[in-house]
Structures are given as C-alpha cells and as structure tokens.
Protein backbone atom coordinates (compact mmCIF):
# COMPACT_ATOMS: atom_id res chain seq x y z
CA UNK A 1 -13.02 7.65 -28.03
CA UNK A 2 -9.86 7.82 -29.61
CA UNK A 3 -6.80 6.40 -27.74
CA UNK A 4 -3.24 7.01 -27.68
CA UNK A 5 -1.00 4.16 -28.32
CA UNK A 6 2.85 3.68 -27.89
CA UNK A 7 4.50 1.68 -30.54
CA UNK A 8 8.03 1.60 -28.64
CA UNK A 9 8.65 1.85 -25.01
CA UNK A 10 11.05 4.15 -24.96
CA UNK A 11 7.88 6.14 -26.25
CA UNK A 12 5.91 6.06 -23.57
CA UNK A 13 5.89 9.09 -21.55
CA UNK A 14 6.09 9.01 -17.65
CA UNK A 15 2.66 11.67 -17.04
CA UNK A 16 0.90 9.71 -19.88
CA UNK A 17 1.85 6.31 -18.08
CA UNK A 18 0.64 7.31 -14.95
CA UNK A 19 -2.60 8.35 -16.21
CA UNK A 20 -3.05 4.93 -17.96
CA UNK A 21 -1.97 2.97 -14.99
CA UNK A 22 -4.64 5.05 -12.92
CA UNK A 23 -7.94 4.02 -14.68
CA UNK A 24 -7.10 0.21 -13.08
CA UNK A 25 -8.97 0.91 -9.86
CA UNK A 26 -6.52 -0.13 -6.32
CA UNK A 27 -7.19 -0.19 -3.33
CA UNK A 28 -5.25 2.20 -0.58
CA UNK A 29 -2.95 0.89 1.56
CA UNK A 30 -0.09 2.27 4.27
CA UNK A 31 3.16 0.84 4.34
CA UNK A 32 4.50 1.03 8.19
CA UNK A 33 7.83 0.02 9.86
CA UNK A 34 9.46 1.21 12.91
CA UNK A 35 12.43 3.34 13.12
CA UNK A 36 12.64 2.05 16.46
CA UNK A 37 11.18 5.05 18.78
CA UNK A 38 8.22 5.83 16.63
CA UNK A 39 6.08 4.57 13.83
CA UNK A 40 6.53 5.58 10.35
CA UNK A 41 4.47 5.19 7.33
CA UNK A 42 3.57 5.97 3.76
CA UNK A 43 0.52 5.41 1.40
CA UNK A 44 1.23 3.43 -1.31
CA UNK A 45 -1.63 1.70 -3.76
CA UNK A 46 0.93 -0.80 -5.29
CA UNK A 47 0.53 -3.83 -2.95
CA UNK A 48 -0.36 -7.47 -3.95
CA UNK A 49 -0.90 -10.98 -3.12
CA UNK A 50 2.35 -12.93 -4.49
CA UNK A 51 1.36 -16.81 -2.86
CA UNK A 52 -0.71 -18.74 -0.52
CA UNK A 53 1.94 -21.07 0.74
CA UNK A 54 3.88 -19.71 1.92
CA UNK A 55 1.74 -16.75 2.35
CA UNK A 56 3.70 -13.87 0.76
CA UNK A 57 2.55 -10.20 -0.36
CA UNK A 58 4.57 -7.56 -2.24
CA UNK A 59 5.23 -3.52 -2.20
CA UNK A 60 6.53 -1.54 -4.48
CA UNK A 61 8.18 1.21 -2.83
CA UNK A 62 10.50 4.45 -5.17
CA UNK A 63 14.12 4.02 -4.07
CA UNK A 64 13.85 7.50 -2.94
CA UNK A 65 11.49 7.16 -0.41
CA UNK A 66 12.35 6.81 3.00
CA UNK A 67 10.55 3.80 3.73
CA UNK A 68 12.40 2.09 1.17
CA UNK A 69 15.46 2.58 3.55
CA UNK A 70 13.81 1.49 7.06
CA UNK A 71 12.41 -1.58 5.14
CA UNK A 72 15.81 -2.80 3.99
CA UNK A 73 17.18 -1.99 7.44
CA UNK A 74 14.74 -3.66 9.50
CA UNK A 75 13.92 -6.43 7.29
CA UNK A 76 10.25 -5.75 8.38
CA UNK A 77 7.37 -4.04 7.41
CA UNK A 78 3.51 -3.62 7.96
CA UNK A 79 0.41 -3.49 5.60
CA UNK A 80 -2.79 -1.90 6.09
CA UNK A 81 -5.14 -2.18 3.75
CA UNK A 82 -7.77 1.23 3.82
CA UNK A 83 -11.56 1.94 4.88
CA UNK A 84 -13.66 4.36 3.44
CA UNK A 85 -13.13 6.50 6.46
CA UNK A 86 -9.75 6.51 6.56
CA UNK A 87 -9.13 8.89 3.39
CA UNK A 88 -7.42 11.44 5.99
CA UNK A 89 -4.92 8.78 6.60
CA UNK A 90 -4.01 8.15 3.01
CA UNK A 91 -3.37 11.79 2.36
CA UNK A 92 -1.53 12.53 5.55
CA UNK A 93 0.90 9.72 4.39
CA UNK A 94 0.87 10.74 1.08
CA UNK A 95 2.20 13.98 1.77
CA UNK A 96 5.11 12.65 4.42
CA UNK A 97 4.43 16.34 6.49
CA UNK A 98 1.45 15.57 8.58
CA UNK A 99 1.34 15.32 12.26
CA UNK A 100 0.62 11.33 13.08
CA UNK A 101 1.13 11.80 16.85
CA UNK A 102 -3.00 11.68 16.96
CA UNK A 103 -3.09 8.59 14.81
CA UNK A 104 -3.52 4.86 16.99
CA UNK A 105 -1.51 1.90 16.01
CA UNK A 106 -1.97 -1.57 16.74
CA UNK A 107 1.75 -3.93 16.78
CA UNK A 108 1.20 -7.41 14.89
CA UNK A 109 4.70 -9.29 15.48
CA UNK A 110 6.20 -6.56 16.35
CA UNK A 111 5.18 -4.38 13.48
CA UNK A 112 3.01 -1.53 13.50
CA UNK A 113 0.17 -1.10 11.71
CA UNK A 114 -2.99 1.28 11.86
CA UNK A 115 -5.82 0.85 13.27
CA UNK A 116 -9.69 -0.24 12.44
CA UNK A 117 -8.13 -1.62 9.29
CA UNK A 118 -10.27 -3.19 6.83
CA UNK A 119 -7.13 -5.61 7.03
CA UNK A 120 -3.29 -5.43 8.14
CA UNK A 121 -0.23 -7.83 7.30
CA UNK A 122 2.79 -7.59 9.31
CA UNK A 123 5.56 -8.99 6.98
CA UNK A 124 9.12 -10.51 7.63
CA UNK A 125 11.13 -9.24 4.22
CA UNK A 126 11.80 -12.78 2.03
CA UNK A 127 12.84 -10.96 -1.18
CA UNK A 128 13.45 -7.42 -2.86
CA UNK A 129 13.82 -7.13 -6.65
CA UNK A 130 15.06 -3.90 -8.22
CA UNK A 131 12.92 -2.70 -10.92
CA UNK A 132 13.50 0.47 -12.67
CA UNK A 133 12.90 3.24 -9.71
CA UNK A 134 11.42 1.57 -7.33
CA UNK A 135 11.79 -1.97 -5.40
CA UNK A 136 9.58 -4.70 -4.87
CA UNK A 137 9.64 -5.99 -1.58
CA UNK A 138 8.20 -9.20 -1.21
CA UNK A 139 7.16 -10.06 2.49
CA UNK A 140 6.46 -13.24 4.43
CA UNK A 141 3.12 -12.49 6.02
CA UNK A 142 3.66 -13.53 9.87
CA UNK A 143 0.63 -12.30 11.06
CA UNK A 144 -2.70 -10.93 9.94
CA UNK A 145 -6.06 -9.07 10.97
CA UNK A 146 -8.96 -7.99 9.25
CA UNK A 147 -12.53 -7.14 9.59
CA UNK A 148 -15.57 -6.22 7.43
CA UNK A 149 -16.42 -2.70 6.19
CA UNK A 150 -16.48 -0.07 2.40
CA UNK A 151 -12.76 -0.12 1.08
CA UNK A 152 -11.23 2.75 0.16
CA UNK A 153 -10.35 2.70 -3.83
CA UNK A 154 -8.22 4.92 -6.24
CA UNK A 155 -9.65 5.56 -9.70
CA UNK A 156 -8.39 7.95 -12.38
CA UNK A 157 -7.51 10.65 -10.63
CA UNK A 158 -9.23 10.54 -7.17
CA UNK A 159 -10.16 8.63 -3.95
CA UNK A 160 -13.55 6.84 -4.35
CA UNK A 161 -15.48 4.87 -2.00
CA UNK A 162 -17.50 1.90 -3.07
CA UNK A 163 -19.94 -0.87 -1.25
CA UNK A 164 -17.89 -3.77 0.12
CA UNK A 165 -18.47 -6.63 -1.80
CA UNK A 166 -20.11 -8.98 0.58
CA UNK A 167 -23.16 -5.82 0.98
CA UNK A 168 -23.16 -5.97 -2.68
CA UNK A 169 -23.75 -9.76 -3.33
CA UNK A 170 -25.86 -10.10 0.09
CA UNK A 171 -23.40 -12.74 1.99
C-alpha cells in the first residue's frame, strides 16, 4: 500500500483529511437542545470523554451549524450516543430536512435527548474553545442514562454495525 503523506500543514488538503480522519472508527451520536417549543438535533460523530471528576464530555460542533447557536444560547445541550437500529436517526439528522415529529424524546434535566439510547448525557455548557471552524463545547454532565445493546459505528466511508463489547468478551 502506498500512502500519501503531508510534509507541511498547509499541505494537507480538506477531502484528503477527511478521508484520513474517517478510517478511525466513532461511534454516532445526536447532539439535542431545545429551542424552547420543540426539540432540535444534529448527528455529529465528534464527541468525547474530557474527565471523571468532574464528569465532563465534549462536542465539536462547525460554527455554521445551527446547533452551534442554540448551544451557546441555552448554555445546554444533550448527548445520545447511537444503537445499531437507530441508523434512520443519524441520517435524518444528518441531513437537517427530515420530519422528526414521529421521533420520541426522553428530557434528562431538562434536556432532550432520544430515546432507547445505548446511552444519553444531558450537559450544562462549562467551556467552549474555538478551533479553526468549528467549536468545542465542553459540557458538565448533570445527568445520565444508558443501557446495553450493538452500537452504531462510522468507518471509512459508511455506517457499520458491530457486536457490543460485553457479547463479544462474554460478561
């Protein structure tokens, strides 16, 4: 296999960076906050644990997108980490033009977040740092659910489904 390698960032170009970034496998999440008469959401795959104590998780959200906007103004936002079975709600956040009338949402503190969940975060914001075109919002995790079943996973250029971990090692 031969690879392509950048010697200077300014190099690097954006389609090529996207691809590379794509062959680490992430899981799917939505991003949710409330405008205040209705839930809104987007998928994002860019979500991490940042500390234990205090129990903090991060977002990366473009500075374009409208969630970035109705995080910073409600200073709250909601995690939910994908199943397997939930591919149609990745791609009908994705694409910010489906219907989610038909989709159930659960409220932890306040927050919405979607339902049957392998697991969902409802976060307080505690920090955003600017970074290029997007911003990472770190978030104080004030409460939490989650439950056991096959996550949902991004790899290359598609959605993939693998066994949960636990089924894998027999716990």
């Amino acid at each position: 296999m031969k690879a392509n390698y950048s010697v200077f960032p300014e190099q690097v170009n954006p389609l090529e960076f996207r691809k590379a970034t794509g062959l680490f496998t992430t899981g799917i999440t939505v991003v949710t906050a409330s405008d205040g008469e209705q839930a809104r959401g987007m998928t994002a795959n860019s979500f991490v644990s940042v500390s234990l104590d205090p129990p903090l998780v991060l977002v990366s959200i473009a500075n374009t997108a409208k969630m970035h906007e109705l995080v910073k103004r409600t200073g709250s936002y909601g995690v939910s980490v994908l199943s397997a079975d939930q591919m149609s709600h990745s791609k009908l956040f994705a694409g910010g033009k489906g219907d989610v009338s038909s989709l159930q949402f659960d409220s932890l503190a306040g927050v919405p977040v979607l339902e049957n969940c392998l697991s969902s975060f409802a976060c307080d914001l505690h920090q955003e740092v600017e970074a290029g075109d997007h911003t990472l919002f770190i978030g104080h995790v004030r409460e939490l659910a989650f439950r056991e079943a096959d996550p949902l996973v991004y790899f290359a250029s598609g959605y993939k489904a693998i066994a949960s971990a636990s089924a894998a090692v027999g716990v």
